[in-house]
C-alpha atoms as a PDB file:
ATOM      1  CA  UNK A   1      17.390  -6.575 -26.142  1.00  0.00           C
ATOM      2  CA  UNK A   2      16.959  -7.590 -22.747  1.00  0.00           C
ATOM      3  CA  UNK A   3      13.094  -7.420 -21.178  1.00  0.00           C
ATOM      4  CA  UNK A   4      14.710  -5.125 -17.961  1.00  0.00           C
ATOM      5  CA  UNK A   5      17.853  -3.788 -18.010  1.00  0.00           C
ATOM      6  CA  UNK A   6      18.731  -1.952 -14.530  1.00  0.00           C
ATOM      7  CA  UNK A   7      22.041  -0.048 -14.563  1.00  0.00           C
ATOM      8  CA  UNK A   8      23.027   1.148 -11.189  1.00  0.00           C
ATOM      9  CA  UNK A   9      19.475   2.429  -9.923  1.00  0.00           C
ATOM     10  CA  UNK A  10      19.430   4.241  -6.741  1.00  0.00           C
ATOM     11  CA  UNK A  11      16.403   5.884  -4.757  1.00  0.00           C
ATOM     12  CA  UNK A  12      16.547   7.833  -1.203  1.00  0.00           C
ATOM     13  CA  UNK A  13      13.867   8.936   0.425  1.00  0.00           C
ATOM     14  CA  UNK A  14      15.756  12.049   2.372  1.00  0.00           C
ATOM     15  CA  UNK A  15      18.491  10.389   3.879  1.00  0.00           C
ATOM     16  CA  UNK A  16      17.171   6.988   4.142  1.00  0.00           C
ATOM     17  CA  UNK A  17      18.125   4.551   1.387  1.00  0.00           C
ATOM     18  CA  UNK A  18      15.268   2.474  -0.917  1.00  0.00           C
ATOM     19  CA  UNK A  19      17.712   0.748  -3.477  1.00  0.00           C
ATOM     20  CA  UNK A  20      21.299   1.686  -3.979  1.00  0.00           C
ATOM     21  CA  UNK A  21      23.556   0.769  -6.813  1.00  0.00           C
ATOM     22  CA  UNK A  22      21.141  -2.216  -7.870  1.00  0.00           C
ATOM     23  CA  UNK A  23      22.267  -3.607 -11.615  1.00  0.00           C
ATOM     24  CA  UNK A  24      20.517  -6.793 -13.170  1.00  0.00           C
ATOM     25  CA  UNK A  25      19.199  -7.594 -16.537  1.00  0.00           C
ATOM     26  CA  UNK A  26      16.421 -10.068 -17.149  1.00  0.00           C
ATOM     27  CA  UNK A  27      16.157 -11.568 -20.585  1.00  0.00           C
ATOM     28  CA  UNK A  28      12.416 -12.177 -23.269  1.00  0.00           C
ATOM     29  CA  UNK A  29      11.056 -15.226 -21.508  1.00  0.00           C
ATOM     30  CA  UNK A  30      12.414 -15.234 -18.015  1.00  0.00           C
ATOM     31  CA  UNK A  31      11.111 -15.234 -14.898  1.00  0.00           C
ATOM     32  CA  UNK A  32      13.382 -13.004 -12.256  1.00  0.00           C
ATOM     33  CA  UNK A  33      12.561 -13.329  -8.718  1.00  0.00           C
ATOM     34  CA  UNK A  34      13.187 -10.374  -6.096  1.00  0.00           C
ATOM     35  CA  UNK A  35      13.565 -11.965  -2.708  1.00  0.00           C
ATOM     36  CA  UNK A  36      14.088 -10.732   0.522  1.00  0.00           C
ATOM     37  CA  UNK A  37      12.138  -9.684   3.629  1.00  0.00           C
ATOM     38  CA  UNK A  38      10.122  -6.725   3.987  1.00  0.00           C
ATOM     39  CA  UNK A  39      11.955  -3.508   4.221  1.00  0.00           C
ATOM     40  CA  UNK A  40      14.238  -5.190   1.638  1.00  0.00           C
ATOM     41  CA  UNK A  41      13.238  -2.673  -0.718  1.00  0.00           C
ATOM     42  CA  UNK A  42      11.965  -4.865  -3.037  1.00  0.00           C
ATOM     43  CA  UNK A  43       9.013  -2.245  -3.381  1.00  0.00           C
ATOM     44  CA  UNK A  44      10.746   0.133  -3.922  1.00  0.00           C
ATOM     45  CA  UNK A  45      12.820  -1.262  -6.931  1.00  0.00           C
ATOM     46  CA  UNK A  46       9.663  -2.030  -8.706  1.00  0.00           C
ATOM     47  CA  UNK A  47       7.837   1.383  -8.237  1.00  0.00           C
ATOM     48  CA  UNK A  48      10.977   3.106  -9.628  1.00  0.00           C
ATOM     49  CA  UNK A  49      11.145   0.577 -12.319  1.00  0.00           C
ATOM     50  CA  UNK A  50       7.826   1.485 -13.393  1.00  0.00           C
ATOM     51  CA  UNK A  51       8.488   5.124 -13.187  1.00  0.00           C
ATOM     52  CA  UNK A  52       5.733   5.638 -10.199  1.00  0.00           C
ATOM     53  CA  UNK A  53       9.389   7.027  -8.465  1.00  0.00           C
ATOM     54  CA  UNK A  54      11.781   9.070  -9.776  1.00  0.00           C
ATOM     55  CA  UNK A  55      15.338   7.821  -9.242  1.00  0.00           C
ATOM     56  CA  UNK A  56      17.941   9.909  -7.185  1.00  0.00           C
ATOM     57  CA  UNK A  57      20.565   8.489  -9.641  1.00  0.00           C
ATOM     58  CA  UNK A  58      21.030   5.403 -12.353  1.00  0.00           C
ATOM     59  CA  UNK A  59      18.261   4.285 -15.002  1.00  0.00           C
ATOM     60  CA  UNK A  60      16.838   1.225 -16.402  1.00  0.00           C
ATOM     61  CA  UNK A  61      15.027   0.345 -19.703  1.00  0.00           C
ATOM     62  CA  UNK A  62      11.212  -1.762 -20.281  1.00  0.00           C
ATOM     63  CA  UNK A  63      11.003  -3.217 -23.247  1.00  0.00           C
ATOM     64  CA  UNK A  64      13.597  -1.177 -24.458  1.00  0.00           C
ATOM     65  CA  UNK A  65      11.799   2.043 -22.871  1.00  0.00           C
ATOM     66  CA  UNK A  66      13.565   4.415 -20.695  1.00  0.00           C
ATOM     67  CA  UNK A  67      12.011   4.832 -17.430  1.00  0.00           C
ATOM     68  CA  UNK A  68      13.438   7.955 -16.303  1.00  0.00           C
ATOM     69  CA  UNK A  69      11.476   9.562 -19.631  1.00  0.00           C
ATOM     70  CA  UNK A  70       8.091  10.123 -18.567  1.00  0.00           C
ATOM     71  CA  UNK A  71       6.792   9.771 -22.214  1.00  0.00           C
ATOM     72  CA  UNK A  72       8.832   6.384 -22.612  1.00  0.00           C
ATOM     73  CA  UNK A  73       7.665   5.291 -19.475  1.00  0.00           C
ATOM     74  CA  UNK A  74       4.193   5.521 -20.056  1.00  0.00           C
ATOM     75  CA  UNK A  75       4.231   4.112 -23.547  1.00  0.00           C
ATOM     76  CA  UNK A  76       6.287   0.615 -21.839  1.00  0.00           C
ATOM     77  CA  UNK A  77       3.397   0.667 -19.037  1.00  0.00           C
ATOM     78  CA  UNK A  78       0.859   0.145 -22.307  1.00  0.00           C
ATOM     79  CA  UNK A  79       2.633  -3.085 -22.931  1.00  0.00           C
ATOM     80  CA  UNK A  80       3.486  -4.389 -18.925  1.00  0.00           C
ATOM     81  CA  UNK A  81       0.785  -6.525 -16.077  1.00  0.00           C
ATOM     82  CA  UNK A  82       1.406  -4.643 -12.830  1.00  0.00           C
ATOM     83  CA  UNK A  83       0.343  -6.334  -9.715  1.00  0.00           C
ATOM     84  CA  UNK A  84       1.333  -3.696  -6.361  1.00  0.00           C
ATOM     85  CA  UNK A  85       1.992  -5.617  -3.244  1.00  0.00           C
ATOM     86  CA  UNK A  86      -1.100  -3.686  -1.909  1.00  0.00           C
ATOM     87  CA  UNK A  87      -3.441  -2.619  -4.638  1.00  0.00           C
ATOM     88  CA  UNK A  88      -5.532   0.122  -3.465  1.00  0.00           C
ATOM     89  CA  UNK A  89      -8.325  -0.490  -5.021  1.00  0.00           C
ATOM     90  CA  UNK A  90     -11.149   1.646  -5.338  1.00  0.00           C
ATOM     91  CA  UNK A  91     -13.654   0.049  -2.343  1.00  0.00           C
ATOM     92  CA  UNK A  92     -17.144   1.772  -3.560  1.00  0.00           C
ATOM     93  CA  UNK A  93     -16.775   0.201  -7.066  1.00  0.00           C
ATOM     94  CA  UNK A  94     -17.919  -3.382  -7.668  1.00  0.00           C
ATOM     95  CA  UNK A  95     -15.314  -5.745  -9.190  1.00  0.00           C
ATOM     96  CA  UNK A  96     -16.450  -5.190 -12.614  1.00  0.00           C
ATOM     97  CA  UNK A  97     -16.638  -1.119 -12.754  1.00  0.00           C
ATOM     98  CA  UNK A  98     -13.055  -1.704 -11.754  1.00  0.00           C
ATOM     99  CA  UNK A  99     -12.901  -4.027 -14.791  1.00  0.00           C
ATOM    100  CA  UNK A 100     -14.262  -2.266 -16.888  1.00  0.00           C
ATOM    101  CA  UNK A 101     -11.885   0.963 -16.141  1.00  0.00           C
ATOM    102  CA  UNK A 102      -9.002  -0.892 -16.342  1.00  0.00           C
ATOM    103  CA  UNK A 103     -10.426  -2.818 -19.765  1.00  0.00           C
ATOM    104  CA  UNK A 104     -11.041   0.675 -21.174  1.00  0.00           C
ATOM    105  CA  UNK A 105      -7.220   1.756 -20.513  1.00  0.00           C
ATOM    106  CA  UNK A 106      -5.318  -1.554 -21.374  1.00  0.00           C
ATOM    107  CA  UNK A 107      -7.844  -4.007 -23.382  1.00  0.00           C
ATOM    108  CA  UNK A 108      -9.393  -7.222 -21.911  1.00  0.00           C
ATOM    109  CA  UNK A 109      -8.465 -10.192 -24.279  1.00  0.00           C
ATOM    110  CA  UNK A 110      -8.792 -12.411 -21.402  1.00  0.00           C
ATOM    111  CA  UNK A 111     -10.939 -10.956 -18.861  1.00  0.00           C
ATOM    112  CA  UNK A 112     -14.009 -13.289 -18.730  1.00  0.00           C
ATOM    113  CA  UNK A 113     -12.055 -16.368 -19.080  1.00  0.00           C
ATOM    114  CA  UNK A 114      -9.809 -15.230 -15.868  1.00  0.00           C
ATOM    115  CA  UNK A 115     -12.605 -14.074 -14.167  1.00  0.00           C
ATOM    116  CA  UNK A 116     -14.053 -17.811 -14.437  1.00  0.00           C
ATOM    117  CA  UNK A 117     -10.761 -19.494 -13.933  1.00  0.00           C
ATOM    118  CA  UNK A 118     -10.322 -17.713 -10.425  1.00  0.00           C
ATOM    119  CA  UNK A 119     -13.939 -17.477  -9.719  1.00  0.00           C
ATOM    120  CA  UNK A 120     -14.514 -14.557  -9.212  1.00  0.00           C
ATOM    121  CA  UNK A 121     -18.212 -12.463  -8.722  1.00  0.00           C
ATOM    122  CA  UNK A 122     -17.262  -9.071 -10.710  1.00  0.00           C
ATOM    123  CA  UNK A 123     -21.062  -7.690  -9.274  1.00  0.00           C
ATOM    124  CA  UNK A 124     -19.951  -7.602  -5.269  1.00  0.00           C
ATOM    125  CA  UNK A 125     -18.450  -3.516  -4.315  1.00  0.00           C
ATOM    126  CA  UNK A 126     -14.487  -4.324  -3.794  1.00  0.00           C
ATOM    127  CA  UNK A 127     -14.793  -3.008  -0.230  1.00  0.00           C
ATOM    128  CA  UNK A 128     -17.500  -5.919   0.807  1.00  0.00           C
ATOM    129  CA  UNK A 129     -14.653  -8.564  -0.612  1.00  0.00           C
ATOM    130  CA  UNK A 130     -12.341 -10.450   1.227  1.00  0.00           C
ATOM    131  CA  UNK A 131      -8.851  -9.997   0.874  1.00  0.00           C
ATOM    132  CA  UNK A 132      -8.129 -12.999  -0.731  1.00  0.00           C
ATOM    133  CA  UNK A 133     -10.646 -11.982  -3.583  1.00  0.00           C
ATOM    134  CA  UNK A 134      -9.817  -8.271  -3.775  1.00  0.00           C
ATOM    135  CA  UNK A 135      -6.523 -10.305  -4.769  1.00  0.00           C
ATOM    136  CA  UNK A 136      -8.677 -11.962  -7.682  1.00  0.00           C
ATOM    137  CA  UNK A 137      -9.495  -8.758  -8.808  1.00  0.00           C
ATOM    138  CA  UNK A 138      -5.996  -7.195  -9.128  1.00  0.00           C
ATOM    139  CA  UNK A 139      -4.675 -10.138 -10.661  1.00  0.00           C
ATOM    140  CA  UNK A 140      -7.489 -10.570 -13.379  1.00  0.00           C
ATOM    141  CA  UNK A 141      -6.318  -6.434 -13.687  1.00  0.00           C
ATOM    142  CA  UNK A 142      -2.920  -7.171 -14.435  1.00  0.00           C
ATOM    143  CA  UNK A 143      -3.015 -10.370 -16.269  1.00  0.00           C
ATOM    144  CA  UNK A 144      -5.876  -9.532 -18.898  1.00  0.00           C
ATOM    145  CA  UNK A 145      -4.413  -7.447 -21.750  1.00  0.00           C
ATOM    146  CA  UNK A 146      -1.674 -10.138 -22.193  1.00  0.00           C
ATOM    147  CA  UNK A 147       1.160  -8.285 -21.141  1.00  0.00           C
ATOM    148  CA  UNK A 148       4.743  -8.677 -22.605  1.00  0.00           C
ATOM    149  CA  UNK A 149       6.140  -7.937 -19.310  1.00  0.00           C
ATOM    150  CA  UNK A 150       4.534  -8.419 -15.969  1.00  0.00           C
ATOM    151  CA  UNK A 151       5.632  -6.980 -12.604  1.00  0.00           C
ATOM    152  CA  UNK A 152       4.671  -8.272 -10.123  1.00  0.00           C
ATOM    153  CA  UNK A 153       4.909  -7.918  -6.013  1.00  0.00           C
ATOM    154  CA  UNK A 154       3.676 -10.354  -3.588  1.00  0.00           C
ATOM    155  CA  UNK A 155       0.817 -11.684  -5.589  1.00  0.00           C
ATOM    156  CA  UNK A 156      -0.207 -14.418  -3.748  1.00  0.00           C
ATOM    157  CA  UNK A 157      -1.311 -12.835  -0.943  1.00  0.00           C
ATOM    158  CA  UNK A 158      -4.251 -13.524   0.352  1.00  0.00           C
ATOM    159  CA  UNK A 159      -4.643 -16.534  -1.835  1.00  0.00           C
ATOM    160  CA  UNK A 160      -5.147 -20.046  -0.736  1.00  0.00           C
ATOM    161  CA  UNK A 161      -3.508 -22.456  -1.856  1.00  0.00           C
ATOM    162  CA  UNK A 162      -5.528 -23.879  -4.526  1.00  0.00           C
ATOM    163  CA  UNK A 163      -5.525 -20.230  -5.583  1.00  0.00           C
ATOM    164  CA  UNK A 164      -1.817 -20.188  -5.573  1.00  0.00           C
ATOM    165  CA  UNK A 165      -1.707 -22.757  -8.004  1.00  0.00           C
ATOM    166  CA  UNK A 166      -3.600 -21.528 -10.380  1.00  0.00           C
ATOM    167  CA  UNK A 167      -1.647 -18.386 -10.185  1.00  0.00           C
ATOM    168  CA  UNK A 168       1.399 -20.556 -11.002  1.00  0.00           C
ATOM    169  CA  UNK A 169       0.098 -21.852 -14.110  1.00  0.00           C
ATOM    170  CA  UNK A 170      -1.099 -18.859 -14.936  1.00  0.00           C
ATOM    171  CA  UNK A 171       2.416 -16.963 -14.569  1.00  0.00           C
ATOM    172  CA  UNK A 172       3.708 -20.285 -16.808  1.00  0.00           C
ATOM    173  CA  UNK A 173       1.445 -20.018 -19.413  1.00  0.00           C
ATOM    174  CA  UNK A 174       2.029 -16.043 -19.807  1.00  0.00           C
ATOM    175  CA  UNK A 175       5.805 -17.237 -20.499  1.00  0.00           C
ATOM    176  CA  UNK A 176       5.192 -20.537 -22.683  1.00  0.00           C
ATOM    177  CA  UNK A 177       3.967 -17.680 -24.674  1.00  0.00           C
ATOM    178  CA  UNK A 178       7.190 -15.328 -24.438  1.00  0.00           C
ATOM    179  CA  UNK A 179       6.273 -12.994 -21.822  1.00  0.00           C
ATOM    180  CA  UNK A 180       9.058 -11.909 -18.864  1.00  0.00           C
ATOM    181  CA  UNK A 181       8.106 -11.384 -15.615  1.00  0.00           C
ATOM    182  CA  UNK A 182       9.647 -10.117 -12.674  1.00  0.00           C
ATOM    183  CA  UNK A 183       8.260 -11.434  -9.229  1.00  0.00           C
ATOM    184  CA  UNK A 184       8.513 -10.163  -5.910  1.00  0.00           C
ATOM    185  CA  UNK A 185       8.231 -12.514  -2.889  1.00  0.00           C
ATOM    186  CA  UNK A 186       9.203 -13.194   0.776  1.00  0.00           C
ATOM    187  CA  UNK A 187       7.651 -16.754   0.463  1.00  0.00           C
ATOM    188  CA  UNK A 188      11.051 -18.757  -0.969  1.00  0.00           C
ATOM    189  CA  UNK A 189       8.908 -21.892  -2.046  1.00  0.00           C
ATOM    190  CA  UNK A 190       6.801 -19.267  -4.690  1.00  0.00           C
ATOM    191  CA  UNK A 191      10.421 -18.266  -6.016  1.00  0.00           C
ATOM    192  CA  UNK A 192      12.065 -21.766  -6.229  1.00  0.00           C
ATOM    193  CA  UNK A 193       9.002 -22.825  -8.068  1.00  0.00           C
ATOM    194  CA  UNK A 194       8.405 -20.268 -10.496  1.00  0.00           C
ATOM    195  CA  UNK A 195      11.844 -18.410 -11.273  1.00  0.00           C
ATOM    196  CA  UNK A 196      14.380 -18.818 -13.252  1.00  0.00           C
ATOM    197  CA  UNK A 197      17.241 -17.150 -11.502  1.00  0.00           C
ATOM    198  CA  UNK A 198      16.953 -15.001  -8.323  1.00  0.00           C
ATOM    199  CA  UNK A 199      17.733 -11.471  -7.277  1.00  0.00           C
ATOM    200  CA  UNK A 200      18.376 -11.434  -3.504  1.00  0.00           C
ATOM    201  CA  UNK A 201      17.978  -8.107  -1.844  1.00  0.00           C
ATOM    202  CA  UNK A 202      19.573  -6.879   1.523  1.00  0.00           C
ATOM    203  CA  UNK A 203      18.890  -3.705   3.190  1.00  0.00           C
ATOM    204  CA  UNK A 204      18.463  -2.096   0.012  1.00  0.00           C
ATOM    205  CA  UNK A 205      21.248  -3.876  -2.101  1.00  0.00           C
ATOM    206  CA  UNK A 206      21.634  -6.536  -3.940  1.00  0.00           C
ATOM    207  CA  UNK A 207      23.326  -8.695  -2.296  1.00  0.00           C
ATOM    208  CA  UNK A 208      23.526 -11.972  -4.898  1.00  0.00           C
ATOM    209  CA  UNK A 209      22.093 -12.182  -8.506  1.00  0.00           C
ATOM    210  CA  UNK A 210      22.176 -16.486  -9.296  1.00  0.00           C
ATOM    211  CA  UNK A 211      19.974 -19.191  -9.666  1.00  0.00           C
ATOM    212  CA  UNK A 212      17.738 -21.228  -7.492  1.00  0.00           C
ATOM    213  CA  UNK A 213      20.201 -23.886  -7.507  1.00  0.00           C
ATOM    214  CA  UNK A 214      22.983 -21.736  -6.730  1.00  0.00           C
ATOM    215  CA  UNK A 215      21.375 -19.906  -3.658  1.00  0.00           C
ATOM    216  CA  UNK A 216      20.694 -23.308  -2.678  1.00  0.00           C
ATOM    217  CA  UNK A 217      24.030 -24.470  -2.550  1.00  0.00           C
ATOM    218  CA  UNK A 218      24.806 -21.202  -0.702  1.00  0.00           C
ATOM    219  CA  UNK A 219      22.871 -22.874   2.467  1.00  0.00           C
ATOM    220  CA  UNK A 220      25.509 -25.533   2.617  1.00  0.00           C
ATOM    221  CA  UNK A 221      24.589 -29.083   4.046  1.00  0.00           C
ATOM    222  CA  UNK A 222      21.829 -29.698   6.949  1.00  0.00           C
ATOM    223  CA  UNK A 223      23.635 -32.274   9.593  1.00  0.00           C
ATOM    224  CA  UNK A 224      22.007 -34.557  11.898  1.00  0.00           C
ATOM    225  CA  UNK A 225      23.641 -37.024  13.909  1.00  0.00           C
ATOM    226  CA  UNK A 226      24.172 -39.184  17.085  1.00  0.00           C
ATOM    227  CA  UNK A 227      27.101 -39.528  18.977  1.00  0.00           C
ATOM    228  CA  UNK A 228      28.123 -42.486  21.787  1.00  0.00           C
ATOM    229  CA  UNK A 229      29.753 -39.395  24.078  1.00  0.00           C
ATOM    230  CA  UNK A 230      28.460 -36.581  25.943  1.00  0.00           C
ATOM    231  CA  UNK A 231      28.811 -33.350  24.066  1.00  0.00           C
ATOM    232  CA  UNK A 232      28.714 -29.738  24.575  1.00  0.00           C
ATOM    233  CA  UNK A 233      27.709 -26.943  22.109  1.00  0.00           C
ATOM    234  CA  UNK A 234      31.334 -25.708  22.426  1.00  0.00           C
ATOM    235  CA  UNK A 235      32.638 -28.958  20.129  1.00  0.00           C
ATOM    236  CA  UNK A 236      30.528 -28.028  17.422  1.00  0.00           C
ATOM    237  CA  UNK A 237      30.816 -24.169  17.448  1.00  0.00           C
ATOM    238  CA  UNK A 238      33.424 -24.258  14.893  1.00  0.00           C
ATOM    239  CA  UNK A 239      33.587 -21.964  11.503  1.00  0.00           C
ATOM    240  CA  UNK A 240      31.445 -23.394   9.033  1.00  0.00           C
ATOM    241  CA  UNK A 241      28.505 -24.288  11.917  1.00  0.00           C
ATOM    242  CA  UNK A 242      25.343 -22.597  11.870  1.00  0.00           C
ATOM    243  CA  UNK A 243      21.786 -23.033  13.319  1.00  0.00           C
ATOM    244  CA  UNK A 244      23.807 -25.630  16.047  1.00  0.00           C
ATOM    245  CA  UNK A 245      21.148 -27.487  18.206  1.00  0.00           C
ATOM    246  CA  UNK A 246      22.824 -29.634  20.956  1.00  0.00           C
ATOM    247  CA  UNK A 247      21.074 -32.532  22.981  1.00  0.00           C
ATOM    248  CA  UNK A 248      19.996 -35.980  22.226  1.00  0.00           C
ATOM    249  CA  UNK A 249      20.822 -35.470  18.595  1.00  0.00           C
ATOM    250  CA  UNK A 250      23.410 -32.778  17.028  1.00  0.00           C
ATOM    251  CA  UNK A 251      22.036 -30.713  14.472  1.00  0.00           C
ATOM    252  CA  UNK A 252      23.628 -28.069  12.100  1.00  0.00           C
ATOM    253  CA  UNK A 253      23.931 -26.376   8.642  1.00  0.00           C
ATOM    254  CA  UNK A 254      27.526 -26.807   7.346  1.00  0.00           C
ATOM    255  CA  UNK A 255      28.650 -24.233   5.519  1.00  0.00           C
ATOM    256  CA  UNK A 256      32.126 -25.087   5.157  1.00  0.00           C
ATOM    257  CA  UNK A 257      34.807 -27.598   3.669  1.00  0.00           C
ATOM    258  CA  UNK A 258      33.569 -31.157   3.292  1.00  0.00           C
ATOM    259  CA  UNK A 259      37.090 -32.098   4.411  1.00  0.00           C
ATOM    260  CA  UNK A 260      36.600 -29.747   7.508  1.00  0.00           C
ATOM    261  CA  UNK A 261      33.322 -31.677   8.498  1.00  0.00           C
ATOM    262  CA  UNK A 262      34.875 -35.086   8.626  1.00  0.00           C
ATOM    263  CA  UNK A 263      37.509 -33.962  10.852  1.00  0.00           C
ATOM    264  CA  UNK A 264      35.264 -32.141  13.081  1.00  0.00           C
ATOM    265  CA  UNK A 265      33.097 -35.738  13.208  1.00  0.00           C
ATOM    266  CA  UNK A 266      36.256 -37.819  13.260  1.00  0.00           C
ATOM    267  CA  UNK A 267      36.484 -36.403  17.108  1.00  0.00           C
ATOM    268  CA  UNK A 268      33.319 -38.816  17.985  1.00  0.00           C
ATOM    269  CA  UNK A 269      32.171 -41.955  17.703  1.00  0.00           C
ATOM    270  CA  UNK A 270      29.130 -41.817  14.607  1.00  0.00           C
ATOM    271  CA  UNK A 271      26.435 -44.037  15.742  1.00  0.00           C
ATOM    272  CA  UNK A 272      24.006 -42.068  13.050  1.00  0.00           C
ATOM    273  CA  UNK A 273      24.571 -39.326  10.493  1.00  0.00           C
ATOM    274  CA  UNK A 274      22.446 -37.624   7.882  1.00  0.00           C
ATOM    275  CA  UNK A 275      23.694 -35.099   5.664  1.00  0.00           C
ATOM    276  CA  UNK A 276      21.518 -33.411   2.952  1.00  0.00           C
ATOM    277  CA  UNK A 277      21.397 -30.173   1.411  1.00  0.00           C
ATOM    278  CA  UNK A 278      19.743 -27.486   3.270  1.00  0.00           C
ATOM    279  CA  UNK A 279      16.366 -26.095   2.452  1.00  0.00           C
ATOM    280  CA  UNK A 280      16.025 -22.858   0.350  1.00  0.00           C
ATOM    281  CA  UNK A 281      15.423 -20.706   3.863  1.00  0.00           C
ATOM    282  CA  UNK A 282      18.753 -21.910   4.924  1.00  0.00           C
ATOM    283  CA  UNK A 283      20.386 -20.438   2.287  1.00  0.00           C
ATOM    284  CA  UNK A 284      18.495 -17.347   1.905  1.00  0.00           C
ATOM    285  CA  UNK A 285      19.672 -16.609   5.847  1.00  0.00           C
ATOM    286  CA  UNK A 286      22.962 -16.702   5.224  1.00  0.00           C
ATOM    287  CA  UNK A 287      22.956 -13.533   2.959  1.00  0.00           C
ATOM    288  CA  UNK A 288      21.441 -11.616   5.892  1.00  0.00           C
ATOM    289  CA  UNK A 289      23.601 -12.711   8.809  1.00  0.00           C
ATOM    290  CA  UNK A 290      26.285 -12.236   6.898  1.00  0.00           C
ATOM    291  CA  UNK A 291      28.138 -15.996   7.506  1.00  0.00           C
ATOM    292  CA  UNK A 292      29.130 -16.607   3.733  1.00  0.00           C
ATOM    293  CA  UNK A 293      31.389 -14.296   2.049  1.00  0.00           C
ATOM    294  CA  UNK A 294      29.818 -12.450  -0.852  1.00  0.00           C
ATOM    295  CA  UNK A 295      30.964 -11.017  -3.932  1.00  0.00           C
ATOM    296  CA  UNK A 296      29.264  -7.930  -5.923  1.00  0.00           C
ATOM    297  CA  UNK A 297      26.608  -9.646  -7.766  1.00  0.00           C
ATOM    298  CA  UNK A 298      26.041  -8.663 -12.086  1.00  0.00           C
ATOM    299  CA  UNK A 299      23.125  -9.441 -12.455  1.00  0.00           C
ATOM    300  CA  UNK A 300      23.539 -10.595 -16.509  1.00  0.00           C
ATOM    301  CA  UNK A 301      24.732 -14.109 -17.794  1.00  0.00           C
ATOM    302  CA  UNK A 302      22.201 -16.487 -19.293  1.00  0.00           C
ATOM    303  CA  UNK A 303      19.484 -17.502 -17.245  1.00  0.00           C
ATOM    304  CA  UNK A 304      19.014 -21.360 -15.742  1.00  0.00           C
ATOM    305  CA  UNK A 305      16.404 -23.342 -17.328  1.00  0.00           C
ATOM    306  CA  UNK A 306      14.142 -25.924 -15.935  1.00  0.00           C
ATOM    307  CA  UNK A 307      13.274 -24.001 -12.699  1.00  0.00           C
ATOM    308  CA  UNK A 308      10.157 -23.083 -13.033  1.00  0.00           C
END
């Protein structure tokens, strides 16, 4: 039984879309990243998902719970960390009234020992924390009770990057010890670090379902190189170019046909080349301008080990 399994779940607001027609499953153990820039309707996804929205059509199942049955739903919420992109916390209690509420609902196996590990002071009132440790707090929140299945959107914001790290280790020990997580994030270096395969989201669909490696190799090759004659842009605006800087030194992502490159280079005389793959941004680009050709993503298949 998979940890998620989304089957064609659709939300409109009115006539404006959320999420149409997205379909994944994510499997005991994994962790399944959500990427794409805000507006994506990553959000979304995950509030319907937890049954905070009520789908316009489609379904989807937590821990074998049906979300679209109120009395399912809140049973699977029991057993699932939820970290919202912005928490809305309650600003007039301290840190550890919040705590404590959220103890009382959920249980607190690990509450002091996350409270130490990320340092936080449970007596200050939320509202007279900084954003970075009204982060703390929500995470501490979700992470306590030792979910099977955590949810989670943007959770490193606000953190610093010492922070972040912890958080990492913290999201690897959760699944060293079998929980699935799902993890929203604009910030691809989070993703490629954490997850094991990748849901990429466009304008409300889902555009590519694949893992790190593979949306890697989406981005094609970076190119750098020097030529002995003059050159205009218009030599190297050929299919397969992208991101083409002209001047001193030529610069591109190749996103076609090795065999295509080397006769595009064959036209000048090399004096220096360097070709490596392109970073993880490069890739994830391509899905929203639309230069690589993509097929309908299913979301299912085993997932790629030795990401995280």
């Amino acid at each position: 039984m998979p940890a998620i399994d989304c089957q064609s779940l659709t939300k409109y607001y009115g006539d404006v879309r959320g999420i149409e027609d997205v379909s994944f499953t994510v499997t005991e153990g994994e962790v399944f990243g959500f990427l794409g820039p805000n507006g994506a309707g990553k959000t979304t996804a995950i509030r319907t998902l937890l049954g905070f929205l009520s789908p316009t059509s489609g379904g989807a199942t937590l821990l074998g719970y049906d979300v679209t049955d109120p009395t399912e739903s809140l049973r699977a919420r029991e057993r699932i960390g939820y970290l919202p992109g912005d928490p809305g916390l309650d600003m007039d209690r301290t840190a550890e009234a919040f705590l404590d509420h959220q103890a009382a609902l959920r249980g607190a196996t690990r509450r002091d020992e996350l409270v130490a590990r990320f340092g936080l002071d449970e007596s200050r009132r939320i509202g007279d924390l900084s954003r970075g440790n009204r982060q703390k707090v929500a995470l501490v929140a979700a992470f306590m009770h030792e979910p099977n299945l955590l949810l989670l959107d943007e959770p490193t914001s606000g953190l610093d990057p010492l922070l972040q790290e912890a958080f990492a280790a913290l999201v690897r020990e959760r699944v060293d010890n079998g929980a699935t997580v799902l993890l929203s994030s604009h910030v691809l270096g989070e993703v490629a670090a954490l997850c094991d395969r990748v849901g990429v989201l466009r304008d409300g669909r889902l555009a590519a379902v694949e893992s790190v490696e593979q949306l890697r190799s989406r981005g094609g090759k970076q190119v750098r190189l020097r030529v002995t004659e003059d050159v205009t842009r218009e030599a190297f605006e050929v299919r397969g170019t992208m991101n083409l800087r002209v001047g001193e030194t030529v610069s591109f992502t190749w996103t076609g046909e090795y065999d295509a490159l080397v006769d595009l280079l064959s036209e000048f005389t090399v004096r220096d080349l360097e070709v490596v793959d392109a970073p993880l941004e490069e890739a994830f680009m391509t899905f929203y301008n639309g230069d690589i050709e993509k097929t309908a993503p299913t979301g299912r298949g085993e997932p790629a080990r030795g990401q995280r």
